[in-house]
ModelCIF file with pLDDT and N, C-alpha, C, O atoms, coordinates in Angstrom:
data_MODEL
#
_entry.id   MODEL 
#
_entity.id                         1 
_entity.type                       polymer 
_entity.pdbx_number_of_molecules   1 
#
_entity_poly.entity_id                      1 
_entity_poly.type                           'polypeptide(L)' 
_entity_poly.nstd_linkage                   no 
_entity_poly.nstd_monomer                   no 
_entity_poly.pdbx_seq_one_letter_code       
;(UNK)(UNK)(UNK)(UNK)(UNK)(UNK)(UNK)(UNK)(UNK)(UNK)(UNK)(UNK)(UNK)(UNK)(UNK)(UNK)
(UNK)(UNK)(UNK)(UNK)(UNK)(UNK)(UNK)(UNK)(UNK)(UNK)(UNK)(UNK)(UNK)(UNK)(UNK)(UNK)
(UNK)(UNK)(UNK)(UNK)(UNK)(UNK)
;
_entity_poly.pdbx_seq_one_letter_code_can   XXXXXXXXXXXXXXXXXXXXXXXXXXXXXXXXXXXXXX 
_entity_poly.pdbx_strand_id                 A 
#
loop_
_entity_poly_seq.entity_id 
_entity_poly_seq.num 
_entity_poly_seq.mon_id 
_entity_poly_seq.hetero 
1 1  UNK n 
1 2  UNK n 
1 3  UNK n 
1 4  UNK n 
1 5  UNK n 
1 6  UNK n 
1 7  UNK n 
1 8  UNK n 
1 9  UNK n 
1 10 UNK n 
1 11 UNK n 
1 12 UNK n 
1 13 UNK n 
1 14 UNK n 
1 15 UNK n 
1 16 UNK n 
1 17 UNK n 
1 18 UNK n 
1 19 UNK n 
1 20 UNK n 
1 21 UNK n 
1 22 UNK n 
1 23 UNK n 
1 24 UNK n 
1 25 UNK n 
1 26 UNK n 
1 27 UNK n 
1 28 UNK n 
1 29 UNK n 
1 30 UNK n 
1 31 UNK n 
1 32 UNK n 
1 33 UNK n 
1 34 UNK n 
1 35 UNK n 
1 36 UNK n 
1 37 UNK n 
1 38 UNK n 
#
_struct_asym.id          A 
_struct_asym.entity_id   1 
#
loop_
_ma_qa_metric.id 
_ma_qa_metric.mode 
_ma_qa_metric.name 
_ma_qa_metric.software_group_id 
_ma_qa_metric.type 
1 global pLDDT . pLDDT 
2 local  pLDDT . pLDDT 
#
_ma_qa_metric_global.metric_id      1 
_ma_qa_metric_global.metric_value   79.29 
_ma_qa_metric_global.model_id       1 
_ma_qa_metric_global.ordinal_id     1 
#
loop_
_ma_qa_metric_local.label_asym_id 
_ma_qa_metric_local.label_comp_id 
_ma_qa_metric_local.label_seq_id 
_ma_qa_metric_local.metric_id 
_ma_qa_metric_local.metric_value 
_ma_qa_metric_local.model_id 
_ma_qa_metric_local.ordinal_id 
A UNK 1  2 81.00 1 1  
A UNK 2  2 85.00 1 2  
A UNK 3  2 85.00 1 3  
A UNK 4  2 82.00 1 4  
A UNK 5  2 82.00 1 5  
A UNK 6  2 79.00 1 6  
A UNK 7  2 75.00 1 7  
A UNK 8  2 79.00 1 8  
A UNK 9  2 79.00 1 9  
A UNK 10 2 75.00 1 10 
A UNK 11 2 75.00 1 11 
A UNK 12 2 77.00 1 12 
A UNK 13 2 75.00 1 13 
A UNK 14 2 70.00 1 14 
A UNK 15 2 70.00 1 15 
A UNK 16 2 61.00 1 16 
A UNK 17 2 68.00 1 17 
A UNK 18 2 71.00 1 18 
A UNK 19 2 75.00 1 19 
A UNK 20 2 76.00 1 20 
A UNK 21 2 79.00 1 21 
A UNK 22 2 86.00 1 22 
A UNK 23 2 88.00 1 23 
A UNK 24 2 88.00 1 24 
A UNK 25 2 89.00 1 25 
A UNK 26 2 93.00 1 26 
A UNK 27 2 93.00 1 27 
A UNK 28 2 91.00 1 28 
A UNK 29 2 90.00 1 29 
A UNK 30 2 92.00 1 30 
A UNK 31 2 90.00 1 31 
A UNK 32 2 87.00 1 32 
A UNK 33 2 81.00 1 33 
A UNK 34 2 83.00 1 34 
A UNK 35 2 78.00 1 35 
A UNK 36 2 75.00 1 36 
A UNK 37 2 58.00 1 37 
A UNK 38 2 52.00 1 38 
#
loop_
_atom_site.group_PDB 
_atom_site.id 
_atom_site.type_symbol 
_atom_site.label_atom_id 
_atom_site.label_alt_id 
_atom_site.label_comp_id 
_atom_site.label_asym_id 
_atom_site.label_entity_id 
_atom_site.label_seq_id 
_atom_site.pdbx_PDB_ins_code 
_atom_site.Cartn_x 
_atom_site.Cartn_y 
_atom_site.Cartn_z 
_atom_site.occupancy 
_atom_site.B_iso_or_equiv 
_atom_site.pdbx_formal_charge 
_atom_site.auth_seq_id 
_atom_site.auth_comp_id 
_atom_site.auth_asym_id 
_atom_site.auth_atom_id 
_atom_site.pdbx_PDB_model_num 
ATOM 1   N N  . UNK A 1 1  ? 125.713 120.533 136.835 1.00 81.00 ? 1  UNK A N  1 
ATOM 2   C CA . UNK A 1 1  ? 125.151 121.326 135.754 1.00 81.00 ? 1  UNK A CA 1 
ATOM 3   C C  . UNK A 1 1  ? 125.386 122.821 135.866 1.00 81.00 ? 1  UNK A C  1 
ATOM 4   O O  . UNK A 1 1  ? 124.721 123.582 135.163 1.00 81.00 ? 1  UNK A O  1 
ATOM 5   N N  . UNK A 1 2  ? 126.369 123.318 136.782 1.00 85.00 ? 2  UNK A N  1 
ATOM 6   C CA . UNK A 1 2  ? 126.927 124.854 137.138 1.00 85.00 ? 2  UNK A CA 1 
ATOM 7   C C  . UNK A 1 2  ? 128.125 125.321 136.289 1.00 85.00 ? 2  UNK A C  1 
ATOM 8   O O  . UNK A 1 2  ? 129.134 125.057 136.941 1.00 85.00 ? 2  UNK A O  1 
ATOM 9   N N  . UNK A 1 3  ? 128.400 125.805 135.310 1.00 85.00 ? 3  UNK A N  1 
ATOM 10  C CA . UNK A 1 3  ? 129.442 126.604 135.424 1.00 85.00 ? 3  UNK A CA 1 
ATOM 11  C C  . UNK A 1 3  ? 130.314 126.247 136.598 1.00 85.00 ? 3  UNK A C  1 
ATOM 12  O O  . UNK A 1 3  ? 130.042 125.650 137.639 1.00 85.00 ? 3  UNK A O  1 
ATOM 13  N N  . UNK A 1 4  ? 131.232 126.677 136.232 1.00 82.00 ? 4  UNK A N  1 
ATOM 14  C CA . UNK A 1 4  ? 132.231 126.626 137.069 1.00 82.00 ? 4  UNK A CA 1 
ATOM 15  C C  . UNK A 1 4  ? 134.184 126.792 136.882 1.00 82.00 ? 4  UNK A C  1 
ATOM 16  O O  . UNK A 1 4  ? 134.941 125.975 136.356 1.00 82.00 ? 4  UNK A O  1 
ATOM 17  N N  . UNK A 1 5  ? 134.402 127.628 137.281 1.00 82.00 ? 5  UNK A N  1 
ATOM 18  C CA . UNK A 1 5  ? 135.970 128.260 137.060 1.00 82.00 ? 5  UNK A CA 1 
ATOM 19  C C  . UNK A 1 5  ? 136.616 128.097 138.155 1.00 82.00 ? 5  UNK A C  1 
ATOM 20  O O  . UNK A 1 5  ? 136.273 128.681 139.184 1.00 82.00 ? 5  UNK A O  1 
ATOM 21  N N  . UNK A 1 6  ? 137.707 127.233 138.097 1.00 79.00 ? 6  UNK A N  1 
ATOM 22  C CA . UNK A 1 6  ? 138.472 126.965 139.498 1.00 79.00 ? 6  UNK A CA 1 
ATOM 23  C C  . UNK A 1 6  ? 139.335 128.299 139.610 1.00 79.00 ? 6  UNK A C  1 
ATOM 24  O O  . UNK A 1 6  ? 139.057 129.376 139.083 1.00 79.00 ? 6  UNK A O  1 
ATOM 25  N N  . UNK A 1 7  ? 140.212 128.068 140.241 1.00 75.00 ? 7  UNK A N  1 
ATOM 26  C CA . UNK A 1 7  ? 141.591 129.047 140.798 1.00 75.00 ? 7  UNK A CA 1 
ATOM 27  C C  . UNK A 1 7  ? 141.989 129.607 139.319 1.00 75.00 ? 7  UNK A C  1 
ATOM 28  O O  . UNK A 1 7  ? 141.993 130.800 139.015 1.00 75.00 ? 7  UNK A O  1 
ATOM 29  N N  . UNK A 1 8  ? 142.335 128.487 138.425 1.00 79.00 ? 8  UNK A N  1 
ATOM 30  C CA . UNK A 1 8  ? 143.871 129.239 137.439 1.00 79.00 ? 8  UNK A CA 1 
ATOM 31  C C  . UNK A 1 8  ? 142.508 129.660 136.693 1.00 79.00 ? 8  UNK A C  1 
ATOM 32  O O  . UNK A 1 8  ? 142.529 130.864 136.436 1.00 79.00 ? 8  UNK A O  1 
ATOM 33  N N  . UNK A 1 9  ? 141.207 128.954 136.226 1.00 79.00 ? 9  UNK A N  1 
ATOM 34  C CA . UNK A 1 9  ? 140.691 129.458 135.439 1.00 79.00 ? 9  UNK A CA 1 
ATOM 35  C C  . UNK A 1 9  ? 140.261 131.020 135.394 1.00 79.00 ? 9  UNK A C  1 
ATOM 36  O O  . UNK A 1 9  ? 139.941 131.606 134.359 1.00 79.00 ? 9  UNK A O  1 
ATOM 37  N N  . UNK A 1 10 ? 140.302 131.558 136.599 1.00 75.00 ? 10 UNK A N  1 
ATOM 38  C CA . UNK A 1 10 ? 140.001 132.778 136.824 1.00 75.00 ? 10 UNK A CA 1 
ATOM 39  C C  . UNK A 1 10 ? 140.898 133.700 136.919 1.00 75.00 ? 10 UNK A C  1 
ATOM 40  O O  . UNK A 1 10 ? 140.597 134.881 137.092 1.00 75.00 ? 10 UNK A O  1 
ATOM 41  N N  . UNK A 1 11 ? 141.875 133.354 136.837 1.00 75.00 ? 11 UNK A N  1 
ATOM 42  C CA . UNK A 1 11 ? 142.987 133.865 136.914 1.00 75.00 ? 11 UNK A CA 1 
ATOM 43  C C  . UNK A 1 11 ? 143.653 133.876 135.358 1.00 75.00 ? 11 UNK A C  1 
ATOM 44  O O  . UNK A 1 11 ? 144.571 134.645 135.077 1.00 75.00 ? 11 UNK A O  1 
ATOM 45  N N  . UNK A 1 12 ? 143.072 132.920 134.380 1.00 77.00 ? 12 UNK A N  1 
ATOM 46  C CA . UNK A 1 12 ? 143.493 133.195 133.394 1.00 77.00 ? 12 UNK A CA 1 
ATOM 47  C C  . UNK A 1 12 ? 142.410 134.312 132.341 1.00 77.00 ? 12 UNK A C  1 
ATOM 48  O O  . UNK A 1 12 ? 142.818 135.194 131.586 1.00 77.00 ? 12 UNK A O  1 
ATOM 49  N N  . UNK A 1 13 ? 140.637 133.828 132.661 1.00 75.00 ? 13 UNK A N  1 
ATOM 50  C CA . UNK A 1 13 ? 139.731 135.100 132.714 1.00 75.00 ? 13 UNK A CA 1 
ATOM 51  C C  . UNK A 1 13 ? 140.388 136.501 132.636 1.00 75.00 ? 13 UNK A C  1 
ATOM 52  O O  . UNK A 1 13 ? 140.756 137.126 131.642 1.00 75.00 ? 13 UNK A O  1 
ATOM 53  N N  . UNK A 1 14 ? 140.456 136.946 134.423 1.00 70.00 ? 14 UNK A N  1 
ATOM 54  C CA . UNK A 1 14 ? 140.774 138.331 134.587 1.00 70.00 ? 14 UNK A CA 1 
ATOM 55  C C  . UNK A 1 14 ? 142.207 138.761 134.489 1.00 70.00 ? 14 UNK A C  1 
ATOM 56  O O  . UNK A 1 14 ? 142.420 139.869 133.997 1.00 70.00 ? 14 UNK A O  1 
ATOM 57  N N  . UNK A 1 15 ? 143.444 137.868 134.985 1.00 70.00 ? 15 UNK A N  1 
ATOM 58  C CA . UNK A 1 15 ? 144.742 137.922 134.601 1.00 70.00 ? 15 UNK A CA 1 
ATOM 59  C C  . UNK A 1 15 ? 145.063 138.887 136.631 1.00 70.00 ? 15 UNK A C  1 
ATOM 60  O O  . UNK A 1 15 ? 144.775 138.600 137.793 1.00 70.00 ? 15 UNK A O  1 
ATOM 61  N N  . UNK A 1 16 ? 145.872 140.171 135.819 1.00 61.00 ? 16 UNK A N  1 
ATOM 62  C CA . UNK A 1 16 ? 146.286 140.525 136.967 1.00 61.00 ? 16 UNK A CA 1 
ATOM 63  C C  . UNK A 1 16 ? 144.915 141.389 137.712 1.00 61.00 ? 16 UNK A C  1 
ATOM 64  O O  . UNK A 1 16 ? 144.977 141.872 138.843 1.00 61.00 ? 16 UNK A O  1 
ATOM 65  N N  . UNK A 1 17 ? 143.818 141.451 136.904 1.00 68.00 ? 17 UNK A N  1 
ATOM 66  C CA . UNK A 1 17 ? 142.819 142.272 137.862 1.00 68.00 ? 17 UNK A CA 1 
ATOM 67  C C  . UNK A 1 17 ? 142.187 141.747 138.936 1.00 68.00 ? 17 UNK A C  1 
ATOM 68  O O  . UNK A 1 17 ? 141.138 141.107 139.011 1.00 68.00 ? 17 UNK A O  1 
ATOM 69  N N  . UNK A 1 18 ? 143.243 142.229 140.060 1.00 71.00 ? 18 UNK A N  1 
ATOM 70  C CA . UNK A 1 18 ? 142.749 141.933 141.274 1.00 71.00 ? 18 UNK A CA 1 
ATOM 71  C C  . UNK A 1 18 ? 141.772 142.056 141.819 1.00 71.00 ? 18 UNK A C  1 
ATOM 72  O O  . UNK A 1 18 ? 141.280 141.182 142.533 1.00 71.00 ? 18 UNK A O  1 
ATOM 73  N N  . UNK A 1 19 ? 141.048 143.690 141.498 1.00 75.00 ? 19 UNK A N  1 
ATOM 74  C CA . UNK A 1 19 ? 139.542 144.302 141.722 1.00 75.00 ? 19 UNK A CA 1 
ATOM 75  C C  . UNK A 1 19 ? 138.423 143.099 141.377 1.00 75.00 ? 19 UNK A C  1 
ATOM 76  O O  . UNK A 1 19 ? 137.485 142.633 142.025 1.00 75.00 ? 19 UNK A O  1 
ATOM 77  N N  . UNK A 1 20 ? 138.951 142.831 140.102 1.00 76.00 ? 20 UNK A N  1 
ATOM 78  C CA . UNK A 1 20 ? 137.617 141.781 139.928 1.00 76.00 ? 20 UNK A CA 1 
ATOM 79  C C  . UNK A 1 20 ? 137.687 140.630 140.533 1.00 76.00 ? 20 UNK A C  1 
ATOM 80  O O  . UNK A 1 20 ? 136.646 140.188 141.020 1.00 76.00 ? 20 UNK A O  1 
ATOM 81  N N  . UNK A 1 21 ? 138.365 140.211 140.598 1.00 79.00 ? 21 UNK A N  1 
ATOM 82  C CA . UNK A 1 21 ? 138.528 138.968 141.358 1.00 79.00 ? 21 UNK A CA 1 
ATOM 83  C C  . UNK A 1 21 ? 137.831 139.221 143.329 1.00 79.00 ? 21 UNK A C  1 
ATOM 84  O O  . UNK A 1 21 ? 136.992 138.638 144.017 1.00 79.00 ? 21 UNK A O  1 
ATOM 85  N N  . UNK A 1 22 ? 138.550 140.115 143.490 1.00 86.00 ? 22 UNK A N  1 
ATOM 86  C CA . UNK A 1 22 ? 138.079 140.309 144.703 1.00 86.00 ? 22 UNK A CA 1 
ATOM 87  C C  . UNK A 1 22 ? 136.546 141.044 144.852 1.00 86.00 ? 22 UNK A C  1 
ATOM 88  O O  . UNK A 1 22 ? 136.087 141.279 145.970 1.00 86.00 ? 22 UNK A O  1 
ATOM 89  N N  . UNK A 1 23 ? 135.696 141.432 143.417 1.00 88.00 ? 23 UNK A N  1 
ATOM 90  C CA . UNK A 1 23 ? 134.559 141.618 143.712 1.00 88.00 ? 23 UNK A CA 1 
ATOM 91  C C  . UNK A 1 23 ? 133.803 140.521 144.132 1.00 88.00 ? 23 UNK A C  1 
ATOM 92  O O  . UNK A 1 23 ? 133.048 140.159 145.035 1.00 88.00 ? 23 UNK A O  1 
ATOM 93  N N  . UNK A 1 24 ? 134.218 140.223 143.306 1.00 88.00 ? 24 UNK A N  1 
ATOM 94  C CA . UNK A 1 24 ? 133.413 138.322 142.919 1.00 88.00 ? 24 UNK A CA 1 
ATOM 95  C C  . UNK A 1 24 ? 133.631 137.468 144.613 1.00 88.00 ? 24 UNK A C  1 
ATOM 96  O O  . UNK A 1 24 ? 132.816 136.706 145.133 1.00 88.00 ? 24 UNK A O  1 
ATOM 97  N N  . UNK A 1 25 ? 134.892 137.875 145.145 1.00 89.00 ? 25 UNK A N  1 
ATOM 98  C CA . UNK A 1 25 ? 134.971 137.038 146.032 1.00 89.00 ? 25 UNK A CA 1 
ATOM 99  C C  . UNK A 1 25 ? 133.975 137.783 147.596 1.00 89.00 ? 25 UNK A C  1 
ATOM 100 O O  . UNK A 1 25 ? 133.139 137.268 148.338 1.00 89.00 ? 25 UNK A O  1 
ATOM 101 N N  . UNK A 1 26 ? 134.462 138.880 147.561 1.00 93.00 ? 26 UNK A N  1 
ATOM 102 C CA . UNK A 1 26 ? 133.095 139.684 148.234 1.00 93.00 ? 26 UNK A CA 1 
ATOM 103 C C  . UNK A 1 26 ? 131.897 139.127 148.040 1.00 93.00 ? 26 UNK A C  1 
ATOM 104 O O  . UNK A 1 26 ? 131.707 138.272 148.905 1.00 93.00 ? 26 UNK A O  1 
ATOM 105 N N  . UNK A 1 27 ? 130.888 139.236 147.199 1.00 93.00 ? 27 UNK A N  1 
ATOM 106 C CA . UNK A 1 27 ? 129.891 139.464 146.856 1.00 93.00 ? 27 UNK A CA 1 
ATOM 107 C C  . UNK A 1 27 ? 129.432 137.862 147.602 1.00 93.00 ? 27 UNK A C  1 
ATOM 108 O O  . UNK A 1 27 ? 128.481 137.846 148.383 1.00 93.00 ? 27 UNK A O  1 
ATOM 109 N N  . UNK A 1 28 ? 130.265 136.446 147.250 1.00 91.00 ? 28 UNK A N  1 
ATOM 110 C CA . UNK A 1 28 ? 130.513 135.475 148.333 1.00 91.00 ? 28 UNK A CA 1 
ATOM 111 C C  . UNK A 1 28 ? 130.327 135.723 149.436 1.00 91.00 ? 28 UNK A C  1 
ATOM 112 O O  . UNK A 1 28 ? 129.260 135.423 149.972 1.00 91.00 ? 28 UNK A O  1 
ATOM 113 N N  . UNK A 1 29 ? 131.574 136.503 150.258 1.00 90.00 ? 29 UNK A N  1 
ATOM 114 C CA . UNK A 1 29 ? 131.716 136.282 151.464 1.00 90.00 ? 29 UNK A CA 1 
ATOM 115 C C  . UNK A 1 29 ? 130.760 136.932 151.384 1.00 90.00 ? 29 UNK A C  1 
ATOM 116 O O  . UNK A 1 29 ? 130.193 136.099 150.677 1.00 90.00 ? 29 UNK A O  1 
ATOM 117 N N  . UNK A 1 30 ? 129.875 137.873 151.495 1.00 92.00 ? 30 UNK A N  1 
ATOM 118 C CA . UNK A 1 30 ? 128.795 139.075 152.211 1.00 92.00 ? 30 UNK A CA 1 
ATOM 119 C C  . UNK A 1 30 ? 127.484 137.682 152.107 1.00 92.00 ? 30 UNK A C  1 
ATOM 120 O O  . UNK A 1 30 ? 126.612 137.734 152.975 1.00 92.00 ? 30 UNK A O  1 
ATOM 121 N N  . UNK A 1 31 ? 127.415 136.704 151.235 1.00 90.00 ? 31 UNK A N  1 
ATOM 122 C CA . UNK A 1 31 ? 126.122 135.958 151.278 1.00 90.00 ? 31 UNK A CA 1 
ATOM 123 C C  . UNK A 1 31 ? 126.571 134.493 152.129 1.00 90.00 ? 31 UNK A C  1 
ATOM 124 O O  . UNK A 1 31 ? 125.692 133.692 152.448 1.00 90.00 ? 31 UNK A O  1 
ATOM 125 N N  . UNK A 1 32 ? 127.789 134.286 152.400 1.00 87.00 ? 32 UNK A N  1 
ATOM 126 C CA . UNK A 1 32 ? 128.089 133.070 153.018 1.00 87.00 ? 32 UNK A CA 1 
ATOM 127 C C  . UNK A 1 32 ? 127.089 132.184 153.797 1.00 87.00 ? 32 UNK A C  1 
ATOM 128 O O  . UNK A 1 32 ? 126.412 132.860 154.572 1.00 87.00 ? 32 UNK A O  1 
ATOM 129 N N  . UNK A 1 33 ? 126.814 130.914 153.810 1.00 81.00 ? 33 UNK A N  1 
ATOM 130 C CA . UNK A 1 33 ? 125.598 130.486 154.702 1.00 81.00 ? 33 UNK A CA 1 
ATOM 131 C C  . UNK A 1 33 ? 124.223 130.596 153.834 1.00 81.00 ? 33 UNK A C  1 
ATOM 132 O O  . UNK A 1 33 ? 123.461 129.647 154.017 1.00 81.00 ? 33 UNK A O  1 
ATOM 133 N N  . UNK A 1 34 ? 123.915 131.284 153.203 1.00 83.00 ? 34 UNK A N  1 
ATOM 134 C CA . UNK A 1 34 ? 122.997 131.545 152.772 1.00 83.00 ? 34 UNK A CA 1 
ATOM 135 C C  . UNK A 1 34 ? 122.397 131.084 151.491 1.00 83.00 ? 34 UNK A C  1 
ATOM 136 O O  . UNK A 1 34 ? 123.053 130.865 150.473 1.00 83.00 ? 34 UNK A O  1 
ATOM 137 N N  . UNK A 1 35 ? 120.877 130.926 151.625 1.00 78.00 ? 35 UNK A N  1 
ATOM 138 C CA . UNK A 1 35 ? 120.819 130.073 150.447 1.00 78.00 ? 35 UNK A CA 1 
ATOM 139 C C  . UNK A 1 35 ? 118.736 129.969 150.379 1.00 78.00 ? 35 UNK A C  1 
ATOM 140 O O  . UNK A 1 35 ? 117.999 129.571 151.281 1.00 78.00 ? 35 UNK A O  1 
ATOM 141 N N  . UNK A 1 36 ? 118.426 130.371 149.303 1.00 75.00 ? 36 UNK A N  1 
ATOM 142 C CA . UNK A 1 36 ? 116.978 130.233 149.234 1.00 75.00 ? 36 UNK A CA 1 
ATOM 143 C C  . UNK A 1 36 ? 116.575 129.004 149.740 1.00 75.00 ? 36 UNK A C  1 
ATOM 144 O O  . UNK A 1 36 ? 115.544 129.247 150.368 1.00 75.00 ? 36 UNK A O  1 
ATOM 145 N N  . UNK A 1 37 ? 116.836 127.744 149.817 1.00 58.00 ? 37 UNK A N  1 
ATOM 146 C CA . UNK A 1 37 ? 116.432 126.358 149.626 1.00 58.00 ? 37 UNK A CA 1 
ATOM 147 C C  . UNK A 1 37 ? 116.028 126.130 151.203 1.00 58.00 ? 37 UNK A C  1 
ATOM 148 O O  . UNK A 1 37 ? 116.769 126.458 152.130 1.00 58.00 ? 37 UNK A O  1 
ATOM 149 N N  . UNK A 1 38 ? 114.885 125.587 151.345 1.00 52.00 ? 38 UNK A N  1 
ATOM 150 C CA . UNK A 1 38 ? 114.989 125.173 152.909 1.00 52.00 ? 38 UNK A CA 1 
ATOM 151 C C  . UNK A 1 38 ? 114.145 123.595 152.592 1.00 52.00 ? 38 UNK A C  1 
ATOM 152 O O  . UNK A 1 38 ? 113.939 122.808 153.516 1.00 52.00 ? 38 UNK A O  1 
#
């Protein structure tokens, strides 16, 4: 029930903007592991 945009889909989204892509993928890695739910 998530949303969800694989590889090309995001790539067809932002195109060549790398910045965004790599915000998005940051903002990931910095929370990795992590997760409200226990």
């Amino acid at each position: 029930g998530q949303a969800y945009a694989d590889t090309a889909a995001q790539k067809e989204k932002w195109g060549a903007l790398r910045r965004i892509r790599r915000k998005v993928s940051q903002a990931v890695e910095e929370t990795a592991g992590k997760s409200w739910y226990m």
